[in-house]
N, C-alpha and C. Protein backbone atom coordinates (compact mmCIF):
# COMPACT_ATOMS: atom_id res chain seq x y z
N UNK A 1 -30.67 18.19 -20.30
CA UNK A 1 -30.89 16.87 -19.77
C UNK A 1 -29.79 15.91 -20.20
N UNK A 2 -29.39 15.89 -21.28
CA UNK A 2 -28.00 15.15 -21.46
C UNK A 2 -26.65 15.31 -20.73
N UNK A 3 -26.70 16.50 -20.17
CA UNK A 3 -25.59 16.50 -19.03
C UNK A 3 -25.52 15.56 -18.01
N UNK A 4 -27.16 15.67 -17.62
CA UNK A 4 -27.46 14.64 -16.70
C UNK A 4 -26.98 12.68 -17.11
N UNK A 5 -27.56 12.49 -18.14
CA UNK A 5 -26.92 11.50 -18.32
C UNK A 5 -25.72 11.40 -18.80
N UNK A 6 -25.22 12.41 -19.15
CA UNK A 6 -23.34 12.24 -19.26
C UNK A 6 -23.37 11.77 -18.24
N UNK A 7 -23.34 12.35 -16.84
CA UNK A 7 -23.03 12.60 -16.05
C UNK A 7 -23.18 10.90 -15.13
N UNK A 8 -24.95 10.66 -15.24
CA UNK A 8 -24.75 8.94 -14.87
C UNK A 8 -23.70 8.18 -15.51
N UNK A 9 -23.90 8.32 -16.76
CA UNK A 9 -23.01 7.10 -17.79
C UNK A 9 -21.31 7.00 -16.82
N UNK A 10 -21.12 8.04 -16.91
CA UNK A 10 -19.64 8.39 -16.36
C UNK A 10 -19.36 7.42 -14.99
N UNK A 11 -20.61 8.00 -14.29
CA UNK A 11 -20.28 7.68 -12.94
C UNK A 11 -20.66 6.67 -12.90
N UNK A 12 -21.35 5.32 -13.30
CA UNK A 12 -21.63 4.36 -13.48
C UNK A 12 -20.56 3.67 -13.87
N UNK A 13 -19.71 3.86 -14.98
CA UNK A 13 -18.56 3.75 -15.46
C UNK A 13 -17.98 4.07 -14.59
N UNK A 14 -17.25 4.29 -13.85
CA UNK A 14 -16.41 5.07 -12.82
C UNK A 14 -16.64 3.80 -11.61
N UNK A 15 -17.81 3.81 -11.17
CA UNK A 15 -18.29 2.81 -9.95
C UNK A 15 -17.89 1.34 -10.75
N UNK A 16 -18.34 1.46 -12.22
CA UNK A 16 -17.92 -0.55 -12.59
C UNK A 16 -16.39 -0.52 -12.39
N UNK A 17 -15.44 0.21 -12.79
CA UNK A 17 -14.01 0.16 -12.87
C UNK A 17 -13.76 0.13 -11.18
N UNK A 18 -14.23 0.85 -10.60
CA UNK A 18 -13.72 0.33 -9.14
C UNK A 18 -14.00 -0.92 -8.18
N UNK A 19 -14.77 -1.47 -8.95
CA UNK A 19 -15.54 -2.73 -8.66
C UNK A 19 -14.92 -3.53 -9.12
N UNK A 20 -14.66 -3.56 -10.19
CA UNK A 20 -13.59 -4.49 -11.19
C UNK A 20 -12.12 -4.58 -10.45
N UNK A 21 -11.58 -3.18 -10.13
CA UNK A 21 -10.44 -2.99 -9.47
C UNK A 21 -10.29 -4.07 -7.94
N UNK A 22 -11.70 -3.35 -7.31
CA UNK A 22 -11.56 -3.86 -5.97
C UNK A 22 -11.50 -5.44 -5.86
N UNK A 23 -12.87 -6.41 -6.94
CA UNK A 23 -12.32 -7.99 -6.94
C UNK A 23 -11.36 -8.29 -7.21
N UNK A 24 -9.95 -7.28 -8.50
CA UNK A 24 -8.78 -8.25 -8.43
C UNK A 24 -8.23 -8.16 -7.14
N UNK A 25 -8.35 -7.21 -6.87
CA UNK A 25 -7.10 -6.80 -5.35
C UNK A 25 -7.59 -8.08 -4.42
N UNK A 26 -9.16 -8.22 -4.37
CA UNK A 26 -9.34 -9.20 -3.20
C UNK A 26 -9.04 -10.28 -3.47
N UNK A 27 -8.96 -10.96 -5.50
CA UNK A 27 -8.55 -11.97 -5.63
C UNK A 27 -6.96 -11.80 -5.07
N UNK A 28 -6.37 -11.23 -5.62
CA UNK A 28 -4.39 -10.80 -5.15
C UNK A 28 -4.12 -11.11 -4.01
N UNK A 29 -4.95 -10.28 -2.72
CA UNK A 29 -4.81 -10.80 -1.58
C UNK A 29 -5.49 -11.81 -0.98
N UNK A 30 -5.95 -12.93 -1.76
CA UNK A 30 -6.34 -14.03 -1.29
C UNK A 30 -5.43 -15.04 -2.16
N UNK A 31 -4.75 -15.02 -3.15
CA UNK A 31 -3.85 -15.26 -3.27
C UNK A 31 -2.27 -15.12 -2.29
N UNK A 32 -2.19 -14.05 -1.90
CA UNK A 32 -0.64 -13.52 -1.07
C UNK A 32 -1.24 -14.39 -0.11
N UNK A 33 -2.24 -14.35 0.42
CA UNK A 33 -2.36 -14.99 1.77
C UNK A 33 -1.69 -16.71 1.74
N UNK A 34 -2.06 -17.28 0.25
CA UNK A 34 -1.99 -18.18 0.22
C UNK A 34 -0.57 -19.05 0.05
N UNK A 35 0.39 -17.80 0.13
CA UNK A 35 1.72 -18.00 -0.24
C UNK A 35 2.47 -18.39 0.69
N UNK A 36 3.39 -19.61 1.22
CA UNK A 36 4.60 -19.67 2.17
C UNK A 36 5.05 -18.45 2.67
N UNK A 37 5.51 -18.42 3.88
CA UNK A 37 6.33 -17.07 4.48
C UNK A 37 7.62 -17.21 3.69
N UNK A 38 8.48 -17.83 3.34
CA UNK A 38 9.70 -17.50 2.71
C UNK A 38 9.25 -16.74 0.96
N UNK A 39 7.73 -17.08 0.33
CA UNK A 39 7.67 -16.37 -0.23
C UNK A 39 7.53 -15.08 -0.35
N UNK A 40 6.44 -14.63 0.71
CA UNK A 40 6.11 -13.25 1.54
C UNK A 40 7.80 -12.86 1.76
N UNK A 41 8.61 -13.27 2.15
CA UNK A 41 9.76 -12.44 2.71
C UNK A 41 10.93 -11.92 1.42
N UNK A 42 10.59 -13.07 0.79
CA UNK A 42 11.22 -12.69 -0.93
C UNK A 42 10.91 -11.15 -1.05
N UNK A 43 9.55 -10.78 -1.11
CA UNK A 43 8.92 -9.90 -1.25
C UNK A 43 9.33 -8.93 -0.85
N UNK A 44 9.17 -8.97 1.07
CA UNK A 44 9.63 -8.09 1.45
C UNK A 44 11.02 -6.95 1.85
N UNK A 45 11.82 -8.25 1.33
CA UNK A 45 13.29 -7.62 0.84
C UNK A 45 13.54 -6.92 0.20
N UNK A 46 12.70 -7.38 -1.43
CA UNK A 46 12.32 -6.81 -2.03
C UNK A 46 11.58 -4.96 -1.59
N UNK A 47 10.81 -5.06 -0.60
CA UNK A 47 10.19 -3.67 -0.18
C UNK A 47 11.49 -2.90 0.71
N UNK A 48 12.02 -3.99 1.41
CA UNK A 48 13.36 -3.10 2.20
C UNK A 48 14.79 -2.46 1.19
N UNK A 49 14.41 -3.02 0.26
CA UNK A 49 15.94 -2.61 -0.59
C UNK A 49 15.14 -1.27 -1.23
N UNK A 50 13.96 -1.04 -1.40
CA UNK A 50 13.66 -0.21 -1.73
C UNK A 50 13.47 1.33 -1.07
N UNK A 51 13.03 0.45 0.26
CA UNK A 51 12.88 1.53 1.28
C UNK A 51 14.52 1.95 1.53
N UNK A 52 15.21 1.93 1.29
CA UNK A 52 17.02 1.77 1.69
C UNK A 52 16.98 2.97 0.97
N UNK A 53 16.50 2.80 -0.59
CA UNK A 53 16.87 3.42 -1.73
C UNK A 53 16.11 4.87 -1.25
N UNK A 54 14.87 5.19 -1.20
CA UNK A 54 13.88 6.20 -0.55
C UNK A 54 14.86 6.68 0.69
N UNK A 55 15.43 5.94 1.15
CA UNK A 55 15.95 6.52 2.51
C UNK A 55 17.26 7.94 2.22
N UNK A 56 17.53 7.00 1.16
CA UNK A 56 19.23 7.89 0.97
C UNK A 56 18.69 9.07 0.05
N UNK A 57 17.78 8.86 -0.88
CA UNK A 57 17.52 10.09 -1.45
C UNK A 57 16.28 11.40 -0.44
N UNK A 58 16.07 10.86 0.73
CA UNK A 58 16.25 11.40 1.88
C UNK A 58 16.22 12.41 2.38
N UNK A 59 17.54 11.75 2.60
CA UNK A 59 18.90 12.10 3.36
C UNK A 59 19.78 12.96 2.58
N UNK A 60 19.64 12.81 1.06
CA UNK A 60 19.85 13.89 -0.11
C UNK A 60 19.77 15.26 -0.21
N UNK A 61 18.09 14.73 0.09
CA UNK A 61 17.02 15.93 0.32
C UNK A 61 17.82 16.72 1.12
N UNK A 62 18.21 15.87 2.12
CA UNK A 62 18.70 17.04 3.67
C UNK A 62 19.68 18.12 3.02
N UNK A 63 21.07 17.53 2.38
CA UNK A 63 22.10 17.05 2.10
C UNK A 63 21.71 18.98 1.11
N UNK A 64 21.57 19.02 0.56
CA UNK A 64 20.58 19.68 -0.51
C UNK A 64 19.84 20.94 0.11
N UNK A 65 19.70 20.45 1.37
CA UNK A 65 18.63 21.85 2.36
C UNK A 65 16.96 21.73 1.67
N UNK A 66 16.29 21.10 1.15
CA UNK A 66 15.30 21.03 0.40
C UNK A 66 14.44 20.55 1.32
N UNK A 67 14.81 19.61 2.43
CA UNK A 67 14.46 19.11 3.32
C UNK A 67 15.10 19.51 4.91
N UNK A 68 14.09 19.67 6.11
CA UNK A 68 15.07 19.66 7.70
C UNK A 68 15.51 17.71 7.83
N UNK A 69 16.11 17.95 8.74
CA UNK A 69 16.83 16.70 9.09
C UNK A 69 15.61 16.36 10.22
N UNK A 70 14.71 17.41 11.11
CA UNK A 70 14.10 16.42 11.65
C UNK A 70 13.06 15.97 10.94
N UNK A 71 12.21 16.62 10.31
CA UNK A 71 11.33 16.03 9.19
C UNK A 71 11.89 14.69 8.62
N UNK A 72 12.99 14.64 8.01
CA UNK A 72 13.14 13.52 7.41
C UNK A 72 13.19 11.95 8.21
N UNK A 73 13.94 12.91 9.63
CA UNK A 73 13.84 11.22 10.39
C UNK A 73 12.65 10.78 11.43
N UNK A 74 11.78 11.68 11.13
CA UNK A 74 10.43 11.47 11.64
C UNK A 74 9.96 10.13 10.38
N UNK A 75 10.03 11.09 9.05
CA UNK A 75 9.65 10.48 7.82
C UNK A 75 10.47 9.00 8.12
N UNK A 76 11.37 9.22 7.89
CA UNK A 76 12.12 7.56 8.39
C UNK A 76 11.76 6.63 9.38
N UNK A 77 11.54 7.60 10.56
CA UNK A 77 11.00 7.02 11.82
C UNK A 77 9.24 6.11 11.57
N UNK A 78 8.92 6.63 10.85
CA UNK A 78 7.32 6.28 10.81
C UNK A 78 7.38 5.14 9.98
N UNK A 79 8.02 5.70 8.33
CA UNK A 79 8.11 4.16 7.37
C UNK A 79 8.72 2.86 8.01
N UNK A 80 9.42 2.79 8.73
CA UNK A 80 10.28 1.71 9.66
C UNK A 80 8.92 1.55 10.42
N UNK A 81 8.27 2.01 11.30
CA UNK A 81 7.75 1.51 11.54
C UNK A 81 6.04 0.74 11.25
N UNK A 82 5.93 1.19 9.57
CA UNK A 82 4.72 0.89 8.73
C UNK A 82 5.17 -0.22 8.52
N UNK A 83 6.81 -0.64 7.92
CA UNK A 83 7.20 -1.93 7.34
C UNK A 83 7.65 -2.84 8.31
N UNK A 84 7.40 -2.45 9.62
CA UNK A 84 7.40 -3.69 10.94
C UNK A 84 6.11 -4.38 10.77
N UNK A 85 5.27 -3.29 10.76
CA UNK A 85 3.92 -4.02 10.88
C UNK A 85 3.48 -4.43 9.88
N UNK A 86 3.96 -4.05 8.93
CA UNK A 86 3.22 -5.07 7.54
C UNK A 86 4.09 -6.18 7.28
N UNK A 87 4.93 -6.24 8.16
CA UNK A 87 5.72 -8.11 7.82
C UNK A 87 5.21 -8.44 9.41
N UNK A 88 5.13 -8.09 10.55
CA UNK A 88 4.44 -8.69 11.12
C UNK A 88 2.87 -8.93 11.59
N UNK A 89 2.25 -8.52 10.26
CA UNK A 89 0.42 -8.99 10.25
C UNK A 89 1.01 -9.35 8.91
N UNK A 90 1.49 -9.44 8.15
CA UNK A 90 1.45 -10.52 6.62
C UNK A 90 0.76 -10.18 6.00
N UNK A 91 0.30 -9.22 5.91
CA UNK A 91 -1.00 -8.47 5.08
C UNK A 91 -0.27 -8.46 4.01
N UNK A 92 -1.20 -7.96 2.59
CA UNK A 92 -0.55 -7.67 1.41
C UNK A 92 -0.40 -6.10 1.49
N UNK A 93 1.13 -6.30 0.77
CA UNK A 93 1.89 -4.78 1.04
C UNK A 93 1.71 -3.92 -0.11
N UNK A 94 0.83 -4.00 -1.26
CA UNK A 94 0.13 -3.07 -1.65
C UNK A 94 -1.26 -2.71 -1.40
N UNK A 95 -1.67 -3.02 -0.59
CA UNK A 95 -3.02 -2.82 0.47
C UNK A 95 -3.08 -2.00 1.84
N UNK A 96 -1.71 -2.12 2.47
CA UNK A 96 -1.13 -2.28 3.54
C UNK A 96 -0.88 -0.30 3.81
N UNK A 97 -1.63 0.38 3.10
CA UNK A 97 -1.18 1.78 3.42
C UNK A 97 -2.47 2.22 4.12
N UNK A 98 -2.41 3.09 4.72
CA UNK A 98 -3.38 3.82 5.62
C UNK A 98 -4.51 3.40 5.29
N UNK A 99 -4.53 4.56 4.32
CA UNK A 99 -5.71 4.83 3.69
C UNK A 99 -6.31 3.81 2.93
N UNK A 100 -5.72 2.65 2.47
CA UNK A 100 -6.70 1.15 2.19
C UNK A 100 -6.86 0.66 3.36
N UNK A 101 -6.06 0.65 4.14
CA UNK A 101 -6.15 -0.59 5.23
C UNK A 101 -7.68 -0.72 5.64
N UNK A 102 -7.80 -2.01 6.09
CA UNK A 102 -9.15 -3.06 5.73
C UNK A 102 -10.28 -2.50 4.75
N UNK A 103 -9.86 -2.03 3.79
CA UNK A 103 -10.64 -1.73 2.34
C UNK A 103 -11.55 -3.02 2.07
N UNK A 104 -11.11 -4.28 2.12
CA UNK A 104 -11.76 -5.45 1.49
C UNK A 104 -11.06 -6.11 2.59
N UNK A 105 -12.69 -6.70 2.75
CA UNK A 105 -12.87 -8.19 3.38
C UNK A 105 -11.63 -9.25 3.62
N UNK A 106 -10.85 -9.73 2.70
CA UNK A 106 -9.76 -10.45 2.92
C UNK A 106 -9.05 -10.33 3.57
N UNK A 107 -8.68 -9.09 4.00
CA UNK A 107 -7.44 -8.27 4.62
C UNK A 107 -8.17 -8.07 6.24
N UNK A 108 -9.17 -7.88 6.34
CA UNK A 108 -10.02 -7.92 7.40
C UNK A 108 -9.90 -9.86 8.07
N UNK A 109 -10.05 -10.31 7.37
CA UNK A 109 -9.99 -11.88 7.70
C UNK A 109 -8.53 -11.97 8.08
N UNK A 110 -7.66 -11.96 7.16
CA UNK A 110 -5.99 -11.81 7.32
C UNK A 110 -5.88 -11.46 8.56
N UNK A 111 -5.69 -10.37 9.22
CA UNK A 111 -5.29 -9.54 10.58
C UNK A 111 -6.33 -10.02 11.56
N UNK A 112 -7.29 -10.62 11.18
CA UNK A 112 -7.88 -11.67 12.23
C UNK A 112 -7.31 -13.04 13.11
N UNK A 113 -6.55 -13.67 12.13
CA UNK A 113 -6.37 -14.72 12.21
C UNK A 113 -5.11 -15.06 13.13
């Protein structure tokens, strides 16, 4: 029977930490929302110099044979077009991946508006 309550304690624990997690993010992105676009774009320069950097090590990959060349510019092809749409809905761009997208309420309001 103590397995069993290992087993709540844990997962109880487990559910508060994601709860905890999920209000900062919604505080964060109710914050970003609240930011000027020249701040948002600071940002996202910030995400393009990076994506630049991801790009060439790549293209490395190719360079290397570790990677095909069309794989990679599919891979290229798609991120270009994830980081169109997350500077044009303004969403917050650590939210902004698939698999969160409209996770929390804020971000749901955001791409409403």
């Amino acid at each position: 029977m103590a397995c069993a309550t290992e087993k709540d304690t844990t997962k109880a624990s487990t559910d508060d930490e994601r709860e905890k997690m999920r209000e900062k993010m919604e505080t964060s992105i109710k914050k970003w929302n609240s930011l000027k676009t020249a701040d948002k774009e600071k940002v996202y320069k910030i995400l393009e110099e990076r994506e630049a950097a991801d790009q060439k090590l790549l293209d490395q990959l190719v360079t290397l044979g570790v990677m095909d060349q069309k794989d990679v510019s599919e891979i290229k092809m798609h991120r270009k077009e994830m980081m169109d749409d997350l500077k044009k809905s303004g969403m917050f761009p650590l939210v902004g991946q698939k698999r969160h997208r409209g996770s929390c309420d804020c971000q749901k309001e955001k791409r409403e508006e």
